[in-house]
PDB file of N, CA and C in Angstrom:
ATOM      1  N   UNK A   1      -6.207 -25.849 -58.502  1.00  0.00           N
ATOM      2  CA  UNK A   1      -4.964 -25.240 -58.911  1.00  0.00           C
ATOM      3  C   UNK A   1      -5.231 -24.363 -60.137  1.00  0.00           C
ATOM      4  N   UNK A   2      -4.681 -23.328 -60.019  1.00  0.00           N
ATOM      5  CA  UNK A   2      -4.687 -22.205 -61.042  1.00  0.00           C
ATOM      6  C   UNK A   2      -4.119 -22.669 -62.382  1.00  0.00           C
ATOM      7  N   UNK A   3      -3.877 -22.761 -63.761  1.00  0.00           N
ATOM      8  CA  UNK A   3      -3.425 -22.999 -64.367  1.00  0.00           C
ATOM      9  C   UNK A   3      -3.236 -21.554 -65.635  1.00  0.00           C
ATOM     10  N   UNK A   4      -1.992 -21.532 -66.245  1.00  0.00           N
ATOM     11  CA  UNK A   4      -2.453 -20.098 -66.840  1.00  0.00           C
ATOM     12  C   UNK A   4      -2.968 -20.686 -68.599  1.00  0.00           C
ATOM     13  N   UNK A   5      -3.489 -19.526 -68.961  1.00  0.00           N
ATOM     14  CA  UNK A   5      -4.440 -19.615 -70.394  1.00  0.00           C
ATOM     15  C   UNK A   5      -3.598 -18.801 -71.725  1.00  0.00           C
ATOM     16  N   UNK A   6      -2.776 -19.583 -72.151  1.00  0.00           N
ATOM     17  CA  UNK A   6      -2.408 -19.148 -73.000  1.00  0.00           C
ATOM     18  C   UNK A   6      -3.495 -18.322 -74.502  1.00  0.00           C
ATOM     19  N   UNK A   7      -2.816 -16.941 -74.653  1.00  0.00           N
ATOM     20  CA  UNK A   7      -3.698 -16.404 -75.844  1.00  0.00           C
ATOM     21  C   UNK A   7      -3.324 -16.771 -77.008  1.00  0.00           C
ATOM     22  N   UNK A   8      -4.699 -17.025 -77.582  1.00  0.00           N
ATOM     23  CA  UNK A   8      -4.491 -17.359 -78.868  1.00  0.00           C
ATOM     24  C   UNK A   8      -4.913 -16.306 -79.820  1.00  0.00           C
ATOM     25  N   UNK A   9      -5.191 -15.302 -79.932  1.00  0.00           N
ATOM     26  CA  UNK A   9      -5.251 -14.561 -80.850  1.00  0.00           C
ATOM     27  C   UNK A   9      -3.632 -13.850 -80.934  1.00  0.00           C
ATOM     28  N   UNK A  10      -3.345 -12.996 -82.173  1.00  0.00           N
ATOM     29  CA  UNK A  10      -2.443 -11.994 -82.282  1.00  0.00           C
ATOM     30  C   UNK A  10      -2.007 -11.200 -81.159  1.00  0.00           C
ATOM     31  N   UNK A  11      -0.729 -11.187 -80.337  1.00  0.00           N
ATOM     32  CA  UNK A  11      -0.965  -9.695 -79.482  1.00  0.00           C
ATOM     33  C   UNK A  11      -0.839  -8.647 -79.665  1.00  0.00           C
ATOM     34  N   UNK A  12      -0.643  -8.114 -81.064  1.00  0.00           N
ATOM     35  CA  UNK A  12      -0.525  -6.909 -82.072  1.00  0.00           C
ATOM     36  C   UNK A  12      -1.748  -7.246 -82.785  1.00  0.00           C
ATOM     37  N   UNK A  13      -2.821  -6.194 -83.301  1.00  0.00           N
ATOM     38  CA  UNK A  13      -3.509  -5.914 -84.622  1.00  0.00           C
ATOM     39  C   UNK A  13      -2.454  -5.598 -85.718  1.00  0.00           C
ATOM     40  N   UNK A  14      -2.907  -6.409 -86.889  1.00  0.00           N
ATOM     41  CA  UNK A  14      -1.675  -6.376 -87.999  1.00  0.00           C
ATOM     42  C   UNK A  14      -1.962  -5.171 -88.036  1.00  0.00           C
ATOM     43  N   UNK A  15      -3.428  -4.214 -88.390  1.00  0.00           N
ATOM     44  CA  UNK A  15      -3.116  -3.232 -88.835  1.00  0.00           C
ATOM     45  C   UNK A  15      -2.019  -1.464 -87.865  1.00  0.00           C
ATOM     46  N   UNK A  16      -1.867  -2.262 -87.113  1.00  0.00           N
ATOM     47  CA  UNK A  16      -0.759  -1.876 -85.862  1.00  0.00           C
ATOM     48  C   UNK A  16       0.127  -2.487 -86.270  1.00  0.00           C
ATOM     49  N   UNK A  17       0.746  -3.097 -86.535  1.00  0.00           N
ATOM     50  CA  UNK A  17       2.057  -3.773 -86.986  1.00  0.00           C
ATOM     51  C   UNK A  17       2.555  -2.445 -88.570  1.00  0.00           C
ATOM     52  N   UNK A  18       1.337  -2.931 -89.085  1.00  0.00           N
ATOM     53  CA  UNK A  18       1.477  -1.811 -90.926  1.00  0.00           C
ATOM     54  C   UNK A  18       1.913  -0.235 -90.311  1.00  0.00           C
ATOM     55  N   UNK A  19       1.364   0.370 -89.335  1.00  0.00           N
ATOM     56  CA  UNK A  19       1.740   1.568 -88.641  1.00  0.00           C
ATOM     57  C   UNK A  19       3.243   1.562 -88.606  1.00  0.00           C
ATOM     58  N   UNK A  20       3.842   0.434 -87.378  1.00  0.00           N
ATOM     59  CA  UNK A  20       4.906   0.622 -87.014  1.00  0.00           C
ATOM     60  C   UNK A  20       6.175   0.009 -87.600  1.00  0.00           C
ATOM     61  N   UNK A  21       6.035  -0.265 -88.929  1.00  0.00           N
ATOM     62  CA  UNK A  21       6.983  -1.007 -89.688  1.00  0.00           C
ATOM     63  C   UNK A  21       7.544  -0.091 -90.985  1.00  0.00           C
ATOM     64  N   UNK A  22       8.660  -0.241 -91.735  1.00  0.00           N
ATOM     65  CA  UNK A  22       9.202   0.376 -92.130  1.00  0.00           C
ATOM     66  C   UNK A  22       8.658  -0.313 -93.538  1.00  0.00           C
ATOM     67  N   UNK A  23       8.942   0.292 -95.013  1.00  0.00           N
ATOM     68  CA  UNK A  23       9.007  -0.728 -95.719  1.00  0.00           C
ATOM     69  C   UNK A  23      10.061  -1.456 -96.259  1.00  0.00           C
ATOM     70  N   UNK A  24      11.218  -1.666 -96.015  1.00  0.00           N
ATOM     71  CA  UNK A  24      13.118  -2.118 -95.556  1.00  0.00           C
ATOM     72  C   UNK A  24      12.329  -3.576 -95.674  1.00  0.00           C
ATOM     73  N   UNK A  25      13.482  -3.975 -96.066  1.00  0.00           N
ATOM     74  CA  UNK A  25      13.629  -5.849 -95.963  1.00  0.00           C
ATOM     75  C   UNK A  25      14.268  -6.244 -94.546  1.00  0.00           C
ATOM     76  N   UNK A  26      14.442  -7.418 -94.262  1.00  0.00           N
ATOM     77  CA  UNK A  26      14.896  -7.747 -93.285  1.00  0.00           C
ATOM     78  C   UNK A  26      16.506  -7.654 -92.758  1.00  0.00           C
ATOM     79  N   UNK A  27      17.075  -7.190 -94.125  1.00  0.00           N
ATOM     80  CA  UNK A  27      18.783  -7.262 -94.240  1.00  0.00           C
ATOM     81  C   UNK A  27      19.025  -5.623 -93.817  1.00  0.00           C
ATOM     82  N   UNK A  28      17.857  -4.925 -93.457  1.00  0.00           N
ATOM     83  CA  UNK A  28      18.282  -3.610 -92.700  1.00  0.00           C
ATOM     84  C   UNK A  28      17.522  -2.593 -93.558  1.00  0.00           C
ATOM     85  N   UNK A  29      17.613  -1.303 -93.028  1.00  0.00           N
ATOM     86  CA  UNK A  29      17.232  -0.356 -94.021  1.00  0.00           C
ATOM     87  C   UNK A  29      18.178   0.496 -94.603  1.00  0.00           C
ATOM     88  N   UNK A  30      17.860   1.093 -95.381  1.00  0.00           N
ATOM     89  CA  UNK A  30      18.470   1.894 -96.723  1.00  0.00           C
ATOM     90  C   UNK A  30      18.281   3.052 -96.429  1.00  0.00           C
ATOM     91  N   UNK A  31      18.769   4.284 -97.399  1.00  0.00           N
ATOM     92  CA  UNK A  31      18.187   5.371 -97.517  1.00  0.00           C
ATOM     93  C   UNK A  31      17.329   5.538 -97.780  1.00  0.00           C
ATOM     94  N   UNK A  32      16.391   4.678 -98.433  1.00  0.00           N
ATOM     95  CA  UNK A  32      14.963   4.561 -99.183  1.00  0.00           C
ATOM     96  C   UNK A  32      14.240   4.250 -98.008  1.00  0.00           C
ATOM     97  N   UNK A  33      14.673   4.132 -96.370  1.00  0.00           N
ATOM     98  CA  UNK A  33      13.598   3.607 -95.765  1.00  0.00           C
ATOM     99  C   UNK A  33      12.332   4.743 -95.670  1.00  0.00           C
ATOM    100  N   UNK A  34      11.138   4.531 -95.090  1.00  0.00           N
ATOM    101  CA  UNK A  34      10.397   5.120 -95.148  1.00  0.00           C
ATOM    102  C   UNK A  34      10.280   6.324 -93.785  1.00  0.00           C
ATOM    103  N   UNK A  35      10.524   5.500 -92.617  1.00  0.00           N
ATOM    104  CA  UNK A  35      10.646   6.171 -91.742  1.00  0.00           C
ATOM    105  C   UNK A  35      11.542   7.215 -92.122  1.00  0.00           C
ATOM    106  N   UNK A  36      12.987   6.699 -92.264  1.00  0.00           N
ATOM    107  CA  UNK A  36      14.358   7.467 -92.488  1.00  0.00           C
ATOM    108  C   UNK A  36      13.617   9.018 -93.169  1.00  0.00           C
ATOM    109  N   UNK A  37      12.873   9.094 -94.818  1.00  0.00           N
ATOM    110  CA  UNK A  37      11.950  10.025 -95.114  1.00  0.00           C
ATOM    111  C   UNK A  37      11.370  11.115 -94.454  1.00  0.00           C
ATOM    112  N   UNK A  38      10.456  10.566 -93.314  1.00  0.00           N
ATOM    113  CA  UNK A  38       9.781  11.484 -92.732  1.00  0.00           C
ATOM    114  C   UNK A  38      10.627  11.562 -91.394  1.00  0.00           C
ATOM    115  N   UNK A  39      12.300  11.175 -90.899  1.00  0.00           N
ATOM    116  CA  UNK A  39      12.276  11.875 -90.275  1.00  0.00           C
ATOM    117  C   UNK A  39      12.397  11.017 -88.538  1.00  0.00           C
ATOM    118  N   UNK A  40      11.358  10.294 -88.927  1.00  0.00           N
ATOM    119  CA  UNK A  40      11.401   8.771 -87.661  1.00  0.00           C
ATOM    120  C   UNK A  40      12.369   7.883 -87.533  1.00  0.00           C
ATOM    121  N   UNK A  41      12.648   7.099 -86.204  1.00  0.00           N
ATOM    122  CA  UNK A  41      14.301   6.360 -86.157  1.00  0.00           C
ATOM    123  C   UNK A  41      12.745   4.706 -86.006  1.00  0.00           C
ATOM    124  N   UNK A  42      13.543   3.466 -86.678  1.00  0.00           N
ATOM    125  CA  UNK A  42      12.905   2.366 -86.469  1.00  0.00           C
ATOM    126  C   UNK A  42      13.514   2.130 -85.006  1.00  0.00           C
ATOM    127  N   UNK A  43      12.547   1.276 -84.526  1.00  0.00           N
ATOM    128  CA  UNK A  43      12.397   0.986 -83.143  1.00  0.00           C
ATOM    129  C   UNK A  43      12.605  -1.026 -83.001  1.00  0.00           C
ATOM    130  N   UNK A  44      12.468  -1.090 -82.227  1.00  0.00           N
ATOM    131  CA  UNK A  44      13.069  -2.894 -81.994  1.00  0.00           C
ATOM    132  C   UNK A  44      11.169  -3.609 -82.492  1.00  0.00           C
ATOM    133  N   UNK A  45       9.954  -2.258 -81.883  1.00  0.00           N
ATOM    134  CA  UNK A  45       9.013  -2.983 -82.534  1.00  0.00           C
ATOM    135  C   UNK A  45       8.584  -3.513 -84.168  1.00  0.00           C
ATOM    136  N   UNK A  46       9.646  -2.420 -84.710  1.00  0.00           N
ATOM    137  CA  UNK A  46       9.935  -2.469 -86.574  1.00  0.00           C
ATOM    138  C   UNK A  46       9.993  -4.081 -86.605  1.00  0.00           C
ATOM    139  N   UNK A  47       8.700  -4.771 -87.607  1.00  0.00           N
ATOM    140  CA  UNK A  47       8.412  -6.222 -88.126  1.00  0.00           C
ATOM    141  C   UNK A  47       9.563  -6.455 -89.146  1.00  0.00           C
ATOM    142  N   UNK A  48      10.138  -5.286 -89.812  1.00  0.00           N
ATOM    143  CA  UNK A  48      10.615  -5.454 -90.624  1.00  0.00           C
ATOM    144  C   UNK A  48      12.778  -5.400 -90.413  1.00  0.00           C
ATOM    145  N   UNK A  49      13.114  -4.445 -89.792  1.00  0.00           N
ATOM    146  CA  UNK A  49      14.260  -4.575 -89.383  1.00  0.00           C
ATOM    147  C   UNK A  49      14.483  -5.240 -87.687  1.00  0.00           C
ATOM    148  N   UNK A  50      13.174  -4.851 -87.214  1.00  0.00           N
ATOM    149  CA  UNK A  50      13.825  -5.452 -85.695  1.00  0.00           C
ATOM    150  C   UNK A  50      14.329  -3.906 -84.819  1.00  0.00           C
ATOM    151  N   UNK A  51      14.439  -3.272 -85.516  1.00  0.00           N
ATOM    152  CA  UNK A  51      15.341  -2.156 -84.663  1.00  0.00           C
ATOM    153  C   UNK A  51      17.073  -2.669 -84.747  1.00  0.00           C
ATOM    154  N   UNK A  52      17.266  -3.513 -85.594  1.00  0.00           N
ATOM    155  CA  UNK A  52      18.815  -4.463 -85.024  1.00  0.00           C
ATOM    156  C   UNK A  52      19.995  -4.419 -86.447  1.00  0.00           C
ATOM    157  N   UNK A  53      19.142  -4.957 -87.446  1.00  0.00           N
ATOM    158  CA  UNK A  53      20.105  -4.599 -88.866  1.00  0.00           C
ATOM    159  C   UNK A  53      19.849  -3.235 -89.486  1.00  0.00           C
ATOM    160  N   UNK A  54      20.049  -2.155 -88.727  1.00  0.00           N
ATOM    161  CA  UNK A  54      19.648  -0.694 -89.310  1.00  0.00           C
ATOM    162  C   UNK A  54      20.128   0.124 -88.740  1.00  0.00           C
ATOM    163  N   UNK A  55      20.503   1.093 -89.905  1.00  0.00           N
ATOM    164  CA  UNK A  55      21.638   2.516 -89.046  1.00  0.00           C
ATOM    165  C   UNK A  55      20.367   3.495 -88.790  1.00  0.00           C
ATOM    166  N   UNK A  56      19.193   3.322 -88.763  1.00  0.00           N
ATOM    167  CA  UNK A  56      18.423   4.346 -88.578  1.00  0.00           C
ATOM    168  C   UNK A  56      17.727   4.018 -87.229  1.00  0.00           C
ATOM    169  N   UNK A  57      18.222   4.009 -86.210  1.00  0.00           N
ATOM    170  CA  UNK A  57      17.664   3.397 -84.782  1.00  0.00           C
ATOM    171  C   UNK A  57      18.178   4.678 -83.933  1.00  0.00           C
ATOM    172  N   UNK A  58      17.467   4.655 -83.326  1.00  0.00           N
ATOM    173  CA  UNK A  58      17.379   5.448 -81.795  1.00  0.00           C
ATOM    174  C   UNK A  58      18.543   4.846 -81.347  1.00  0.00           C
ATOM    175  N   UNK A  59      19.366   6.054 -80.634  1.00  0.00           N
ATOM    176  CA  UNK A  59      20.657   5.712 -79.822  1.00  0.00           C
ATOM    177  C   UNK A  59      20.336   5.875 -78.414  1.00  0.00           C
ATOM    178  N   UNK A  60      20.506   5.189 -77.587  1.00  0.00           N
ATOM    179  CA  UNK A  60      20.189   5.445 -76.419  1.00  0.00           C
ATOM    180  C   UNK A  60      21.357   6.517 -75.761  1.00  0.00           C
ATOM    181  N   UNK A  61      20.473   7.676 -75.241  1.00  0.00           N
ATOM    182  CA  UNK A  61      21.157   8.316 -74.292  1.00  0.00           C
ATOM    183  C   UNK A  61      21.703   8.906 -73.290  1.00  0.00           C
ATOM    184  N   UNK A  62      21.589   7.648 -72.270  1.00  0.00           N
ATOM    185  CA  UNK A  62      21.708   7.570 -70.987  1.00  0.00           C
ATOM    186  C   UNK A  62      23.057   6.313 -70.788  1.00  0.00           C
ATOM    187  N   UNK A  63      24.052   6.701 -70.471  1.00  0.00           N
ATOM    188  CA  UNK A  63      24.930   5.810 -70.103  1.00  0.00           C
ATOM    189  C   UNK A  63      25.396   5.925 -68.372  1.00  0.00           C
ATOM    190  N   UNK A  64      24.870   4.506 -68.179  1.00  0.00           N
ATOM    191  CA  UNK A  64      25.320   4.819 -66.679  1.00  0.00           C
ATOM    192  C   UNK A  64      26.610   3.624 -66.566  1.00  0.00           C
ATOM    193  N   UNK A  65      27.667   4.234 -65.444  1.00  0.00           N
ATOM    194  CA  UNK A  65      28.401   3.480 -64.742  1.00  0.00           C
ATOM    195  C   UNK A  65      27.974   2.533 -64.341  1.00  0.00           C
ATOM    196  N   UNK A  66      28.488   1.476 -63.749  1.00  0.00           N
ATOM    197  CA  UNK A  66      28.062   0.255 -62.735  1.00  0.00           C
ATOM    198  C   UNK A  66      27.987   0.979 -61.022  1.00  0.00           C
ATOM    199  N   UNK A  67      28.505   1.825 -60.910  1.00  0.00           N
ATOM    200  CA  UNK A  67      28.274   2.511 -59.604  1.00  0.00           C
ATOM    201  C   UNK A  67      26.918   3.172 -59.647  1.00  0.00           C
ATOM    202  N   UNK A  68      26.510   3.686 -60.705  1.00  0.00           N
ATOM    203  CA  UNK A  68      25.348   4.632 -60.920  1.00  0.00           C
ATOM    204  C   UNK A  68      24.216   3.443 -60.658  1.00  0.00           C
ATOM    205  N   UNK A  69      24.473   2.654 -61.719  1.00  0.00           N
ATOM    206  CA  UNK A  69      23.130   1.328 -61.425  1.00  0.00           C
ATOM    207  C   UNK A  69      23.247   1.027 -60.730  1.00  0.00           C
ATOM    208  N   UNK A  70      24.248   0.875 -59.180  1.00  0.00           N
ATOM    209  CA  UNK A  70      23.845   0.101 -58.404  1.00  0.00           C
ATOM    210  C   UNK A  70      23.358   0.898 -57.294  1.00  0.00           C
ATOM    211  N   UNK A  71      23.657   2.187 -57.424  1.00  0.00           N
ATOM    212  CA  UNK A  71      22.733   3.265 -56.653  1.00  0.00           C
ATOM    213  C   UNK A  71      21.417   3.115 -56.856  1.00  0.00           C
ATOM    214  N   UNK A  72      21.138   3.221 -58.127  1.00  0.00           N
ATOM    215  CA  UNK A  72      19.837   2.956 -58.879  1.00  0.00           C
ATOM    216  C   UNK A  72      19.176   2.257 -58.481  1.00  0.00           C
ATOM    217  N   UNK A  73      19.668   0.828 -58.361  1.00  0.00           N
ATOM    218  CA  UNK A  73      19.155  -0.253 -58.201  1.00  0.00           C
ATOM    219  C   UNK A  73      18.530  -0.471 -56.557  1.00  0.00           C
ATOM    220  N   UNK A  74      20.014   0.237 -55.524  1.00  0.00           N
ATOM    221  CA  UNK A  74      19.354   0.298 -53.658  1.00  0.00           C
ATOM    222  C   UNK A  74      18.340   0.953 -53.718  1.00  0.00           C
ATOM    223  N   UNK A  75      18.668   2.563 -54.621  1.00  0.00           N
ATOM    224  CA  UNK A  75      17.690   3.026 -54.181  1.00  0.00           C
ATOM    225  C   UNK A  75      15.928   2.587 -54.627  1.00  0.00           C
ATOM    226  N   UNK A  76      16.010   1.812 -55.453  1.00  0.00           N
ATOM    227  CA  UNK A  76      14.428   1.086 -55.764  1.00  0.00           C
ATOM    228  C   UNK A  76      14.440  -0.007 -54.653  1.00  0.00           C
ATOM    229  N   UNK A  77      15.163  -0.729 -54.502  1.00  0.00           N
ATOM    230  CA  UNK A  77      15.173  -1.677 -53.595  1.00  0.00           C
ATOM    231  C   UNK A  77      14.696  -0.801 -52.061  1.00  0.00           C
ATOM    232  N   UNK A  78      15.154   0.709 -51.612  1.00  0.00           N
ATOM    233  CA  UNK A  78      14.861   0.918 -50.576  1.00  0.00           C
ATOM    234  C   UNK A  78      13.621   1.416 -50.455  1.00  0.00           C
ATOM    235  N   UNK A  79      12.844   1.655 -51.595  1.00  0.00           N
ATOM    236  CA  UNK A  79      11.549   2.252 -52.192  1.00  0.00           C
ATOM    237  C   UNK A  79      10.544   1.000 -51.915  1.00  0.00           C
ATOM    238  N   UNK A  80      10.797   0.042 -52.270  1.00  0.00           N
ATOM    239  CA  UNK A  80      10.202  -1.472 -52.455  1.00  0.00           C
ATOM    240  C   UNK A  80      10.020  -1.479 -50.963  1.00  0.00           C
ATOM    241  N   UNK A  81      10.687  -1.954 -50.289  1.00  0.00           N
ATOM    242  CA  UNK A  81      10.724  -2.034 -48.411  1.00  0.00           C
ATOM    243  C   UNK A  81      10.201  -1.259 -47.804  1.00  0.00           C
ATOM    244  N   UNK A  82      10.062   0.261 -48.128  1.00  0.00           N
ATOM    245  CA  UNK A  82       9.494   1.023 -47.622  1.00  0.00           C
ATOM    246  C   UNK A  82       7.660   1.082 -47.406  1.00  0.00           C
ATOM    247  N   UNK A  83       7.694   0.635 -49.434  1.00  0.00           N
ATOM    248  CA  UNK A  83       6.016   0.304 -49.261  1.00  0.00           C
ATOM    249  C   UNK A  83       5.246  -1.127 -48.861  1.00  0.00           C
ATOM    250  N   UNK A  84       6.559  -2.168 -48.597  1.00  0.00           N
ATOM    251  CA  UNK A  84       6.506  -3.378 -48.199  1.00  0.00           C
ATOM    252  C   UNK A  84       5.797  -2.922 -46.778  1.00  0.00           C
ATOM    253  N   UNK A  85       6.774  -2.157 -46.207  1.00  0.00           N
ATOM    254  CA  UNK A  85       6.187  -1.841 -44.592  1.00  0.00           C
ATOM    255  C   UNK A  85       4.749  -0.911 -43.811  1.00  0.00           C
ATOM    256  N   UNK A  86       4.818  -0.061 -45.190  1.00  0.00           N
ATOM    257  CA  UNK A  86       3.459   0.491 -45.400  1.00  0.00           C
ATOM    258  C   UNK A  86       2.171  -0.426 -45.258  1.00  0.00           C
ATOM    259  N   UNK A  87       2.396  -1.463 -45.988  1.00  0.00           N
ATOM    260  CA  UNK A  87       1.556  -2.424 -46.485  1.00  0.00           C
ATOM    261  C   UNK A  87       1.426  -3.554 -45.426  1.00  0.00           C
ATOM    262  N   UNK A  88       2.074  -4.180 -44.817  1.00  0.00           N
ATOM    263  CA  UNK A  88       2.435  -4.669 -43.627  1.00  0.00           C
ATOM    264  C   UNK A  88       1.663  -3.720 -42.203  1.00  0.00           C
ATOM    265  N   UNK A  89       2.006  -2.526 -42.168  1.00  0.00           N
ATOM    266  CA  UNK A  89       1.186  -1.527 -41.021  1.00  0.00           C
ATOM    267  C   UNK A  89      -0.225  -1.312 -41.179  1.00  0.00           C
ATOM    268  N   UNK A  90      -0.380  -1.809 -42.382  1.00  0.00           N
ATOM    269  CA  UNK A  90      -1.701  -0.914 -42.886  1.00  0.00           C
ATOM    270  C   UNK A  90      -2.686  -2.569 -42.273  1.00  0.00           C
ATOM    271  N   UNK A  91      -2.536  -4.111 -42.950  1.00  0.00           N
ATOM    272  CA  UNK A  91      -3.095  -4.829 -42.487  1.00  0.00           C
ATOM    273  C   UNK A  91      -2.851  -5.358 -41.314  1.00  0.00           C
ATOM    274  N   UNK A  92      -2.022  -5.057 -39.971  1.00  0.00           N
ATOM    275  CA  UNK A  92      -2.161  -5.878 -39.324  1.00  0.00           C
ATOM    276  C   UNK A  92      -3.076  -4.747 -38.563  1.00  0.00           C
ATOM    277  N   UNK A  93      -3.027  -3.298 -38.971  1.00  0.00           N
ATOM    278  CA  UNK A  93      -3.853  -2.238 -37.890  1.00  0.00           C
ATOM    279  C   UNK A  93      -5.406  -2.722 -38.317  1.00  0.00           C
ATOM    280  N   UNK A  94      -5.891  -3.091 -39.436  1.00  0.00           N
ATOM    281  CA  UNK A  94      -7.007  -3.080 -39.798  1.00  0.00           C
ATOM    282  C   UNK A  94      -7.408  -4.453 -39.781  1.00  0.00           C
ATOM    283  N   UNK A  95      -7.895  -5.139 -38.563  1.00  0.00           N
ATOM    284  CA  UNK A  95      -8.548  -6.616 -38.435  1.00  0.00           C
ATOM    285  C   UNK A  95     -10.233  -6.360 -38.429  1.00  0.00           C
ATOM    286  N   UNK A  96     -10.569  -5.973 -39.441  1.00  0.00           N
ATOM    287  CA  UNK A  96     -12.195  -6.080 -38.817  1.00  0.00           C
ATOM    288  C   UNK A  96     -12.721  -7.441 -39.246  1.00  0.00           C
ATOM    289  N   UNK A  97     -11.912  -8.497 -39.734  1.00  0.00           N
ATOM    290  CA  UNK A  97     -12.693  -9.653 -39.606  1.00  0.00           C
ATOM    291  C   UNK A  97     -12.280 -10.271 -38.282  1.00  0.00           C
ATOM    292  N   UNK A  98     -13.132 -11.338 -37.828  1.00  0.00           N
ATOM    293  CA  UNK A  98     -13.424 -12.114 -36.188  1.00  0.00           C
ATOM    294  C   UNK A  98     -12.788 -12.988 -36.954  1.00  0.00           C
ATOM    295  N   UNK A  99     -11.650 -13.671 -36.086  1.00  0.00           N
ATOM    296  CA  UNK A  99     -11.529 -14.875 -36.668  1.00  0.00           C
ATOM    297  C   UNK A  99     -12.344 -15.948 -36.415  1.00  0.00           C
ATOM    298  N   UNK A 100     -13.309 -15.833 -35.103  1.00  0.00           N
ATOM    299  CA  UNK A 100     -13.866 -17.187 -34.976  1.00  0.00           C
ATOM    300  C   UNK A 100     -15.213 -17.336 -36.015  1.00  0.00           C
ATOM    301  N   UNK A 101     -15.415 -16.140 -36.992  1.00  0.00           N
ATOM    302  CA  UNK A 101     -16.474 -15.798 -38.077  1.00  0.00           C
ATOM    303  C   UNK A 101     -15.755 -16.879 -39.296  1.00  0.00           C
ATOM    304  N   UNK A 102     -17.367 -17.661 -39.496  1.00  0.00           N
ATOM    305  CA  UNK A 102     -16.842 -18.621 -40.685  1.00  0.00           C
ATOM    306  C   UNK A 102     -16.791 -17.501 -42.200  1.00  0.00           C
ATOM    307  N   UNK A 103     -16.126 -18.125 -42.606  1.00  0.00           N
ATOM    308  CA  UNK A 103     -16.178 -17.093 -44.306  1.00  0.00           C
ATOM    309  C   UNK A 103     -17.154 -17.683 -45.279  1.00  0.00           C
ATOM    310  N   UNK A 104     -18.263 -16.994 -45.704  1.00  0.00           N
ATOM    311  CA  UNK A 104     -18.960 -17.730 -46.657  1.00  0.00           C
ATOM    312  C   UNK A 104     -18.748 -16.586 -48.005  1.00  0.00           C
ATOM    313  N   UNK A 105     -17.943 -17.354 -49.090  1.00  0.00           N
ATOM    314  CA  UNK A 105     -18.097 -17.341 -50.098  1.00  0.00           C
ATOM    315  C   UNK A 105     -19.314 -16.779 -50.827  1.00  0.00           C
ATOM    316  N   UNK A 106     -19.198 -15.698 -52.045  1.00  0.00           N
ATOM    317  CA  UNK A 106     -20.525 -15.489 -52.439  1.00  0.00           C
ATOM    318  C   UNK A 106     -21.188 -15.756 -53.533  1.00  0.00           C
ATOM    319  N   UNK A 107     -22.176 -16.593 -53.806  1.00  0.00           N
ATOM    320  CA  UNK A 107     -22.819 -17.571 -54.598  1.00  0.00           C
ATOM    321  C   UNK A 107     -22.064 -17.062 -56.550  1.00  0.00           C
ATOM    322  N   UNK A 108     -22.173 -16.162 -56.497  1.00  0.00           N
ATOM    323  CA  UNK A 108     -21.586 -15.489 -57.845  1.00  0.00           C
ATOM    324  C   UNK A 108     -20.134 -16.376 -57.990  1.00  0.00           C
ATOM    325  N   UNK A 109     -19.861 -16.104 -57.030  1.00  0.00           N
ATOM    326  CA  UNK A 109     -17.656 -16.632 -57.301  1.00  0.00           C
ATOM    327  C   UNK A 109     -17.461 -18.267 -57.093  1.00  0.00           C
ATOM    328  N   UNK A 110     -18.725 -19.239 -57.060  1.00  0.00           N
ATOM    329  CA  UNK A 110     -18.586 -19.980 -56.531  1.00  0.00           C
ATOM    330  C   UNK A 110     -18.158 -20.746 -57.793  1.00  0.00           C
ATOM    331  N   UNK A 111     -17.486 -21.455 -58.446  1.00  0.00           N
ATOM    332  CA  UNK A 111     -17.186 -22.277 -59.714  1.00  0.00           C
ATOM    333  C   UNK A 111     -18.223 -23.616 -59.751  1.00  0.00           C
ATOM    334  N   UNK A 112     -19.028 -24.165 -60.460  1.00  0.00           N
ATOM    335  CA  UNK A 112     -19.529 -24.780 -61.059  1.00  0.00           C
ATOM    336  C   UNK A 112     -19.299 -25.659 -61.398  1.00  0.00           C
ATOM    337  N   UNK A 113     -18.996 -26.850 -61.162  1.00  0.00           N
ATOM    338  CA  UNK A 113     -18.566 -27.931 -62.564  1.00  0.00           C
ATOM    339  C   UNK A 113     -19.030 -28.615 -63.061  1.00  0.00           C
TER     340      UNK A 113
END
């Protein structure tokens, strides 16, 4: 049984974090923020506001209806099925294994214990 491997290192380099952070406290940013300065909106990756207690955030500007998303939504759903069936045509046309051929495994992939 497969089991998954949790990571233990950082999944950010701090010095990637120091890039994308403002220097603002956590209670939001100011006019003094740094980004605000040069011009940049903080983002939800900001360590320091979150993107959440701050008037200096990106506004999103795309507002869709609930009719629009759910167009949205068939039409990925009819995209999905389409390459579902692709994928489906593609292996049952291509059998070049025999089934009555045993499968041998190759010494490299074999696990050890």
């Amino acid at each position: 049984m497969l089991e998954p491997i949790t990571c233990r290192k950082d999944p950010t380099p701090s010095n990637l974090l120091q890039i994308i952070s403002c220097s603002c406290d956590k209670s939001g940013c100011t006019s003094y923020c740094t980004y605000r300065k040069v011009g940049l909106k903080c983002a939800i990756l900001c360590k320091k506001c979150n993107g959440v207690n701050c008037t200096n955030v990106l506004e999103p500007e795309v507002v869709l209806s609930e009719d629009e998303i759910d167009e949205e939504l068939l039409r990925f759903s009819d995209a999905a099925d389409d390459e579902t069936d692709v994928m489906f045509t593609v292996s049952e046309s291509s059998n070049d294994v025999n089934s009555d051929d045993e499968y041998e495994p190759d010494e490299k992939r074999i696990k050890k214990e």
